[in-house]
Protein backbone atom coordinates (compact mmCIF):
# COMPACT_ATOMS: atom_id res chain seq x y z
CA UNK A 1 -40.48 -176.37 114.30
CA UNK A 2 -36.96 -177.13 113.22
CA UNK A 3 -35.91 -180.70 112.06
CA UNK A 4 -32.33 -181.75 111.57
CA UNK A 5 -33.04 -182.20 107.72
CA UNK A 6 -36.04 -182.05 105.25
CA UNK A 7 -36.60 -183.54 102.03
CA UNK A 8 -36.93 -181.99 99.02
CA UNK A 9 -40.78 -180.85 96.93
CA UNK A 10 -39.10 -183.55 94.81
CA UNK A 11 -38.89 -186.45 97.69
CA UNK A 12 -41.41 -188.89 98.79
CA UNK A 13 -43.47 -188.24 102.25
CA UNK A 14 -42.48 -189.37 105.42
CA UNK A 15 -43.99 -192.22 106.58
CA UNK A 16 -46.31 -191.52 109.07
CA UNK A 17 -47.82 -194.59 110.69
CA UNK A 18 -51.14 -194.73 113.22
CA UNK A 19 -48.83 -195.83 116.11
CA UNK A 20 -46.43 -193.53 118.01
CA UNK A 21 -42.76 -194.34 116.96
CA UNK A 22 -40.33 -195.83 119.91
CA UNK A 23 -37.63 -193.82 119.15
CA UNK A 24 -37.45 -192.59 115.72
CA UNK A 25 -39.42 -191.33 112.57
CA UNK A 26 -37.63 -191.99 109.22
CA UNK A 27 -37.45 -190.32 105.58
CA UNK A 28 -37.20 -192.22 102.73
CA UNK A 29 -33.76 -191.98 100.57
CA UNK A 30 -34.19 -189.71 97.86
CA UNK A 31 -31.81 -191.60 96.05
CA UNK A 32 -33.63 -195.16 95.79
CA UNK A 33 -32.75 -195.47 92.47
CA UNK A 34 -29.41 -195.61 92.56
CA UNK A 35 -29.37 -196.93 96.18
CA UNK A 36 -31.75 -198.74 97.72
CA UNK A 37 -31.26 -198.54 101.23
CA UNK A 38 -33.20 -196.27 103.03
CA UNK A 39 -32.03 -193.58 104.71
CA UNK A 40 -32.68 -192.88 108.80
CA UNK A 41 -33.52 -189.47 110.20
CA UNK A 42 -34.11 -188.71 113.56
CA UNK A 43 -36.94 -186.04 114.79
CA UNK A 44 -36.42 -186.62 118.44
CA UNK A 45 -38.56 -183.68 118.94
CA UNK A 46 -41.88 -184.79 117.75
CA UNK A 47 -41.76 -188.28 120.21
CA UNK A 48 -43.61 -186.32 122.88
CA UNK A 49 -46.59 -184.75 120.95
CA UNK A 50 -49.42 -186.97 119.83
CA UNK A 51 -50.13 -188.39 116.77
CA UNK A 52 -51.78 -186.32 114.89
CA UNK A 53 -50.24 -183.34 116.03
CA UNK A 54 -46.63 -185.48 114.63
CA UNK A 55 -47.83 -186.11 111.41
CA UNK A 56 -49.17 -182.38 110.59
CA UNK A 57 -45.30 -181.57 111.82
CA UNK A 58 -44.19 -183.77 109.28
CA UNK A 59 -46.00 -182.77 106.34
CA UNK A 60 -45.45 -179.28 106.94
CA UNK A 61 -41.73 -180.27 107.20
CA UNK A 62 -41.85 -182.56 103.85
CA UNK A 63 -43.66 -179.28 101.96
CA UNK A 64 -41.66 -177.15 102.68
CA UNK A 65 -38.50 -177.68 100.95
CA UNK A 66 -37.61 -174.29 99.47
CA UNK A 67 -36.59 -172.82 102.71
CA UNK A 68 -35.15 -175.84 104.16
CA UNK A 69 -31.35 -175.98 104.75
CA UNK A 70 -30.52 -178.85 102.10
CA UNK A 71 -32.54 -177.02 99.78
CA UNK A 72 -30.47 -173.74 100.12
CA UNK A 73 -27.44 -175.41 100.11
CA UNK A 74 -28.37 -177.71 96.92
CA UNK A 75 -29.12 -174.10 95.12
CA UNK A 76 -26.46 -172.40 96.06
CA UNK A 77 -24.12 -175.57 94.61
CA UNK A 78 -26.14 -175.41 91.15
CA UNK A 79 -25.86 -171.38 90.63
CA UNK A 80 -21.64 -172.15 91.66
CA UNK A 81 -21.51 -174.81 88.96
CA UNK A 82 -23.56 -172.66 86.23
CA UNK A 83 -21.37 -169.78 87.19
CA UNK A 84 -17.95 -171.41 87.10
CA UNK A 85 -18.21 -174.21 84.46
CA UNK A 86 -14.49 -174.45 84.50
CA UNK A 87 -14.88 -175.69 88.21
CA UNK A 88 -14.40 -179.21 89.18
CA UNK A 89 -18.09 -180.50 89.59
CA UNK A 90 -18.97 -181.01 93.19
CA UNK A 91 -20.82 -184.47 94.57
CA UNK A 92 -24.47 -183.91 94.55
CA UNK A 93 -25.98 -183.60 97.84
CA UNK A 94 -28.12 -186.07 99.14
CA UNK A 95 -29.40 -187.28 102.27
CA UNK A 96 -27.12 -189.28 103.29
CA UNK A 97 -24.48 -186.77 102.83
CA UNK A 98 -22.83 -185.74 106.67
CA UNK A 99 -23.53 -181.68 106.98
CA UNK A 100 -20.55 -180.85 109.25
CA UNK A 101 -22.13 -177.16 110.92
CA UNK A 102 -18.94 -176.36 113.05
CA UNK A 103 -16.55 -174.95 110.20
CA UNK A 104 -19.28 -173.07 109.01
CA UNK A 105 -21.19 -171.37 111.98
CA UNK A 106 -19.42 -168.71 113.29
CA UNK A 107 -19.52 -168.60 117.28
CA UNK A 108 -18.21 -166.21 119.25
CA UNK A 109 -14.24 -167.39 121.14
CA UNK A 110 -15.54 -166.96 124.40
CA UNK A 111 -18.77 -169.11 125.78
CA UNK A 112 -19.97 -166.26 127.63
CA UNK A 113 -20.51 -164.32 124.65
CA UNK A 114 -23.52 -163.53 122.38
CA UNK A 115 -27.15 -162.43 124.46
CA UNK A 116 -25.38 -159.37 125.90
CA UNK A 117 -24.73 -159.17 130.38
CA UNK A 118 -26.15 -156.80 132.26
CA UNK A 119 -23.36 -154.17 133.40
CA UNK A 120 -24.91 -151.61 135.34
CA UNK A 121 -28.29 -151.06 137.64
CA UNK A 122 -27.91 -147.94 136.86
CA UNK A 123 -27.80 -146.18 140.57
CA UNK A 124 -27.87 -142.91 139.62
CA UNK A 125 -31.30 -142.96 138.52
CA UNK A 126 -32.44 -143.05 142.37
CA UNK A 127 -32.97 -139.67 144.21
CA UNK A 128 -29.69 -138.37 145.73
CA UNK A 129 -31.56 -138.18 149.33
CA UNK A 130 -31.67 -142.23 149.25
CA UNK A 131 -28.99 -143.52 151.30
CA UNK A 132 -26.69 -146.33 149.45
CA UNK A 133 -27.92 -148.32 152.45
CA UNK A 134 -30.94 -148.86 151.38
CA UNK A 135 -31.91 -152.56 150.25
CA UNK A 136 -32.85 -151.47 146.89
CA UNK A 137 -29.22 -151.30 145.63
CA UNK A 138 -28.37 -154.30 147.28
CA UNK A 139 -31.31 -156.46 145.61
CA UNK A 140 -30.85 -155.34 142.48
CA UNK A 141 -27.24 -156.05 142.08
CA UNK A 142 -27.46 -159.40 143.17
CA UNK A 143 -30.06 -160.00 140.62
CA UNK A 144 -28.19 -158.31 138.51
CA UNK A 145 -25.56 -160.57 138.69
CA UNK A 146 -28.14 -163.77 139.37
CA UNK A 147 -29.43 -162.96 135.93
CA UNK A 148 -26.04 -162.79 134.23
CA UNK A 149 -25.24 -166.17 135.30
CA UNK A 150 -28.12 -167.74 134.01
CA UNK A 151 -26.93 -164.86 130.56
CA UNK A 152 -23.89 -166.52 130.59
CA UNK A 153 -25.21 -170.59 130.85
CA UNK A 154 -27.67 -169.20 127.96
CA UNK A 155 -24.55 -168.01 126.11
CA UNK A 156 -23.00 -171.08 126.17
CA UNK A 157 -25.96 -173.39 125.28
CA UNK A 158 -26.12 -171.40 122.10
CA UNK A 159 -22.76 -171.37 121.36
CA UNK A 160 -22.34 -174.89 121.62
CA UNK A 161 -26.10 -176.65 120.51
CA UNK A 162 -24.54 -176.72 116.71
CA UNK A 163 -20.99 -178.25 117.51
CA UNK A 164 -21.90 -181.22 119.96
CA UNK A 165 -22.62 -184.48 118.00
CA UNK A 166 -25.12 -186.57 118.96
CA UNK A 167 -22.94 -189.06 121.22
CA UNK A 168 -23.76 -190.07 124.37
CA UNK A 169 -19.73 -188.63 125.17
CA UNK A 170 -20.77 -185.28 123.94
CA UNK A 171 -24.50 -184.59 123.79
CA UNK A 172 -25.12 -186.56 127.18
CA UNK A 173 -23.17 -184.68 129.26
CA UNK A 174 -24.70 -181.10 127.24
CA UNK A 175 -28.10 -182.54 127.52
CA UNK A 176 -27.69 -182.66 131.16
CA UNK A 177 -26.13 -178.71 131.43
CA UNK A 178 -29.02 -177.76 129.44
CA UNK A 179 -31.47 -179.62 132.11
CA UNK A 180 -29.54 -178.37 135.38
CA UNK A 181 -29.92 -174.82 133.32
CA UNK A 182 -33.82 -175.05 133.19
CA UNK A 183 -34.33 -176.54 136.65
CA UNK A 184 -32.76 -173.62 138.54
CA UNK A 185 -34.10 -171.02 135.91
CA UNK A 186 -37.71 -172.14 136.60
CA UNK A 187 -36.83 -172.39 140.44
CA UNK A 188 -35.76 -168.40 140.62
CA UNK A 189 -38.48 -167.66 138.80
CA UNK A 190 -41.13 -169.49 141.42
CA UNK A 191 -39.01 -167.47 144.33
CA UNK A 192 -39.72 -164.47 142.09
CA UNK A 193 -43.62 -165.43 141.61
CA UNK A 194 -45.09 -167.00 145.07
CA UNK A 195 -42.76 -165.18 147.48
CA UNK A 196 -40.28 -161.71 145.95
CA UNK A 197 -43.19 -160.01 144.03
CA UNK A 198 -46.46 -160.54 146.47
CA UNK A 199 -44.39 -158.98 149.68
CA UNK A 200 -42.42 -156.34 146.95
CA UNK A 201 -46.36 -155.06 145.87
CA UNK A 202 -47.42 -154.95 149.58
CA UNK A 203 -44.54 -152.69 150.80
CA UNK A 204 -44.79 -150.49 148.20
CA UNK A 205 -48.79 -150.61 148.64
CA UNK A 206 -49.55 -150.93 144.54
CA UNK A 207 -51.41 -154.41 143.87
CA UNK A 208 -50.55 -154.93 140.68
CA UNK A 209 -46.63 -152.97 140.63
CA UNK A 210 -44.78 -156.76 139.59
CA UNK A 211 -47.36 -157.46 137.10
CA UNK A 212 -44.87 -156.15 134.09
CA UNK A 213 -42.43 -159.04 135.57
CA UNK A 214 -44.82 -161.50 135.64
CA UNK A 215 -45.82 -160.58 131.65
CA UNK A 216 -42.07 -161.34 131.19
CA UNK A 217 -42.29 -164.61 132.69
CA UNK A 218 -45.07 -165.32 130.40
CA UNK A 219 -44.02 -164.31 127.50
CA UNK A 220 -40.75 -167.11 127.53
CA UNK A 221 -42.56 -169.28 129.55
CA UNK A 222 -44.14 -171.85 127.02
CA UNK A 223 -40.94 -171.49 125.02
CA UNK A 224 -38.92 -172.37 127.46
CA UNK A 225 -40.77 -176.05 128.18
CA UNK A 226 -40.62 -177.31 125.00
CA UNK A 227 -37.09 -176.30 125.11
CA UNK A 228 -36.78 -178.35 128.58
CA UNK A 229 -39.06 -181.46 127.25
CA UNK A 230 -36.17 -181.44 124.06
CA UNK A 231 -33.75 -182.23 126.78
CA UNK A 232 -35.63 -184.16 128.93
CA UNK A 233 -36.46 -186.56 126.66
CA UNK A 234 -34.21 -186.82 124.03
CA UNK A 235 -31.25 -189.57 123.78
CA UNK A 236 -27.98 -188.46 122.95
CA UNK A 237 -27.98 -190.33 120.16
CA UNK A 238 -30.50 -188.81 118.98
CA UNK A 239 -29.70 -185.43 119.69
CA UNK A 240 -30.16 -182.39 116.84
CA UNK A 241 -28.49 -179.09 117.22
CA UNK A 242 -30.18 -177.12 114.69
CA UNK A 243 -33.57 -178.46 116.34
CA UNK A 244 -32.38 -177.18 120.11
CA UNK A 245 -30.97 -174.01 118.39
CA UNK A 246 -34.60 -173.14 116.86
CA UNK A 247 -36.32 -174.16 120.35
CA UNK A 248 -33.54 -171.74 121.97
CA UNK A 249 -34.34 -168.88 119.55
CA UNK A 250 -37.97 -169.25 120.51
CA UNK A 251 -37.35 -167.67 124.03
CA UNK A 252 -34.22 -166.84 124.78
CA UNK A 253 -34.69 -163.03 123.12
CA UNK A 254 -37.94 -162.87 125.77
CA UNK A 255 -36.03 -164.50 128.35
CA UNK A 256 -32.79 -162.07 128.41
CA UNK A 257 -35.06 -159.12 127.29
CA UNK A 258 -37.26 -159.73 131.06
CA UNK A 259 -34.04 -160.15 133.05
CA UNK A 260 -32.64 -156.90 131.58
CA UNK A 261 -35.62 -154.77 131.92
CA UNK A 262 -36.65 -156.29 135.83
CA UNK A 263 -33.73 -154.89 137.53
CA UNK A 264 -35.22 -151.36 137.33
CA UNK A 265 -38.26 -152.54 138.84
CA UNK A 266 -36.08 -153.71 141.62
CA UNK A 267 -34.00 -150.77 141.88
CA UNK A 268 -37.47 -149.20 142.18
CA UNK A 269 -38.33 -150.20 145.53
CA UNK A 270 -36.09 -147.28 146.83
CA UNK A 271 -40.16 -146.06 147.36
CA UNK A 272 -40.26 -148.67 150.13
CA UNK A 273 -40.51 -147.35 153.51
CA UNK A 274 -40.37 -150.76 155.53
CA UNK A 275 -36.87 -151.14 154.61
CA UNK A 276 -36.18 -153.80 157.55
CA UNK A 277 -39.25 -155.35 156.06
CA UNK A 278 -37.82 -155.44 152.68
CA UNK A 279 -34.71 -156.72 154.13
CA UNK A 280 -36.51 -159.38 155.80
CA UNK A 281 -38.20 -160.88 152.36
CA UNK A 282 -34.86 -160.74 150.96
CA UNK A 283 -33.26 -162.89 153.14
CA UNK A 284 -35.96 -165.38 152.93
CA UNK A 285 -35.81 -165.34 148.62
CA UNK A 286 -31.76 -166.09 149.24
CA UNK A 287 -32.44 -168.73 151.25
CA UNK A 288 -34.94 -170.17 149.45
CA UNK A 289 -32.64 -169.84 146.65
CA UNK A 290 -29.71 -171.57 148.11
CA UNK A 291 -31.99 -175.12 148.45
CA UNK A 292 -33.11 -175.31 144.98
CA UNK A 293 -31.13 -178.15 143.00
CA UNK A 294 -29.33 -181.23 143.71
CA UNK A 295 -26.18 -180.90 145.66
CA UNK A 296 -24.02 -182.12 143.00
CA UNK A 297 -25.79 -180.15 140.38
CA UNK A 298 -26.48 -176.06 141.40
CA UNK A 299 -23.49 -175.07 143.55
CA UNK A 300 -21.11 -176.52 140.65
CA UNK A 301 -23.09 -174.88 137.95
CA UNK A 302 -23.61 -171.43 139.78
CA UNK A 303 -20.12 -171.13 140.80
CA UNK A 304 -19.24 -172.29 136.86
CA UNK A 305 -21.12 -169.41 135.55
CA UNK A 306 -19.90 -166.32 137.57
CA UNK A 307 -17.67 -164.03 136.86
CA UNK A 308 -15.99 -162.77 140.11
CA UNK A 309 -13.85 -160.29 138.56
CA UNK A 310 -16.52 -158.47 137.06
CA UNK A 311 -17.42 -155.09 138.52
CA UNK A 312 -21.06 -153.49 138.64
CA UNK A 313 -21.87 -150.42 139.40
CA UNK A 314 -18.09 -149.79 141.09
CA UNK A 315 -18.13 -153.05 143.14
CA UNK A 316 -16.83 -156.88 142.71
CA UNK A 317 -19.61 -159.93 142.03
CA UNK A 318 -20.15 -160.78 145.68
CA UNK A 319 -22.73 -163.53 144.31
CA UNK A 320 -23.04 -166.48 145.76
CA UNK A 321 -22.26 -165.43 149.26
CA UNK A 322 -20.62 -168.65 150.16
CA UNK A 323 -19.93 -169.88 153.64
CA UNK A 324 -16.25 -170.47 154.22
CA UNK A 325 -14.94 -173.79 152.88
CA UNK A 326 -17.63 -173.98 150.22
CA UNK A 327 -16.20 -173.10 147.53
CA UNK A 328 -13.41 -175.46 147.79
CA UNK A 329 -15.58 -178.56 148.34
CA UNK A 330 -17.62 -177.49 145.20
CA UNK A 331 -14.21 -177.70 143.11
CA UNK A 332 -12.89 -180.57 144.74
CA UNK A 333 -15.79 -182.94 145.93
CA UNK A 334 -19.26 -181.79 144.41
CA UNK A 335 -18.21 -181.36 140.76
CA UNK A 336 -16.54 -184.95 140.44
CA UNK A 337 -19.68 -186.57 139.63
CA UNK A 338 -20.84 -185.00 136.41
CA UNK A 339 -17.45 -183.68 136.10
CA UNK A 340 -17.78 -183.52 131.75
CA UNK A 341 -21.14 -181.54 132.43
CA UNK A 342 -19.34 -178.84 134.19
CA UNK A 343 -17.09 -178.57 131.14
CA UNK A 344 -19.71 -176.37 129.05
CA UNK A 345 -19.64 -173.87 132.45
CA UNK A 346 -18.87 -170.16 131.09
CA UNK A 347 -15.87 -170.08 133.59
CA UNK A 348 -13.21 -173.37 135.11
CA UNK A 349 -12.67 -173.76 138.46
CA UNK A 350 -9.97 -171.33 138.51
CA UNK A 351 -12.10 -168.26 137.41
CA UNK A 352 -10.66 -168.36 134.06
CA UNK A 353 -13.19 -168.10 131.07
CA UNK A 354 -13.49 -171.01 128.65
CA UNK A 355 -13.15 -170.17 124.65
CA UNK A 356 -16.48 -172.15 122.68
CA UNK A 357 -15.33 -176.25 123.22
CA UNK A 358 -14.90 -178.00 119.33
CA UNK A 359 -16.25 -181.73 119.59
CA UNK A 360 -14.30 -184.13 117.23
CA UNK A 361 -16.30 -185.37 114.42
């Protein structure tokens, strides 16, 4: 697990005391000598695992200084200085020295951009004999284009995790995109579980035909909650991007990979004969859908990460199908309240995509 810094072989150990910290762990300074007052680090991270657990996390962290980031850095500054003796000498790095990760990350202009969007269902895979009528199509387009909204709020989670600082101004407002972002991921995914799958494996009259869906929810799954305790629990002031970056990484390759590779599966049900019965267990998954979330949080995010100029397989996004009116008091009424959290939403109000926000340091 990722910390925001470790010490060097070099360094003391972290203190690791019997009782569980209130808010913070600390590191001692590496240089006491020369300055005495110790430096603070924050693990927000470890303040919901036990004890034990916490300290084992810390030792590993304290032993392993060759691959950690100060270490790489500090060797790549002595090899300059060997190298280039006519070079100015540079300050030594220490840790109380500010890493500033913005200049040097390199994110992509657009927040939409980096886990790649599903373009196509790929149509033309079903039998020619199968009517464009037929629910199949329709279901897996609009999860098609359900799945590249929740892409696109994964896009810009990444894209941003390194450049927010932890404020409450700037990682409160991002802490609360990222929780909005894993309360309606793990609602689709119950629609998907306890109502879409049973009914999909019962019309097609194979027990057992989902099962490769529900492996993909497992696989990001555990992943994904540690990612959502991070948030959850962490202050903004306390907030670490390179520690959220490492919990993304852990599932969001698992995560996009299933909601690639299920809209086949969808597109599959083109063997289903009870087409009025798989309309019927459609309807109820999109209005199941449409209750999940607070008021003020899922319409403002959904509409904030759709693209309706995108076209799929010849047609416009027609996701969400919003009643008439909607729309308009989403912009206008629902988004006021966290207006700053709708501000790391792939797309503004307008439809327009957002370039990758730069928080002053």
């Amino acid at each position: 697990m990722a910390t925001c810094s470790r010490s060097s072989s070099t360094s003391s150990s972290c203190s690791a005391s019997s009782t569980r910290p209130a808010l913070k762990l600390t590191t001692q300074n590496l240089d006491a000598v020369s300055s005495p007052k110790s430096n603070t680090r924050y693990y927000a991270h470890l303040l919901y695992v036990d004890t034990p657990q916490r300290e084992r996390i810390m030792s590993r962290a304290n032993s392993s200084s060759n691959s950690s980031v100060r270490s790489q850095i500090s060797t790549r500054a002595a090899s300059d200085v060997s190298s280039h003796t006519s070079a100015p000498s540079q300050p030594p790095v220490t840790p109380s020295t500010k890493f500033v990760l913005s200049p040097i990350i390199t994110t992509p202009t657009y927040m939409d951009e980096h886990y790649p969007l599903i373009t196509t269902t790929n149509p033309s895979s079903i039998p020619a004999h199968i009517p464009r009528s037929h629910t199949c199509f329709l279901a897996a387009r609009h999860m098609a284009e359900i799945h590249n909204l929740f892409i696109r709020a994964l896009n810009s989670i990444y894209n941003h995790c390194l450049v927010v600082e932890p404020t409450a101004a700037s990682a409160g407002p991002f802490l609360h995109f990222c929780r909005v972002f894993c309360s309606i991921l793990n609602h689709h995914h119950e629609i998907e579980d306890t109502i879409l799958f049973p009914v999909f494996e019962q019309l097609l009259n194979e027990p057992g035909a989902m099962g490769v869906n529900v492996d993909g929810h497992d696989a990001f799954l555990p992943g994904l909650h540690l990612f959502e305790a991070y948030v959850s629990k962490t202050k903004p002031e306390e907030y670490c991007g390179m520690t959220l970056c490492n919990m993304l990484e852990r599932f969001a390759g698992d995560l996009v990979q299933h909601l690639h590779e299920e809209i086949p599966t969808l597109l599959d049900l083109w063997r289903v004969e009870d087409v009025k019965g798989l309309e019927k267990v459609w309807a109820e998954a999109e209005e199941e859908g449409s209750k999940g979330g607070s008021v003020w949080e899922a319409p403002a995010f959904v509409l904030g990460n759709v693209d309706k100029e995108m076209v799929m397989d010849g047609e416009l996004c027609k996701f969400p199908p919003l009643p008439m009116g909607l729309g308009f008091a989403v912009r206008k009424v629902f988004s006021r309240r966290y207006r700053d959290v709708w501000g790391f939403c792939a797309f503004d109000w307008e439809g327009r995509r957002r370039t990758v926000k730069r928080m002053e340091s």
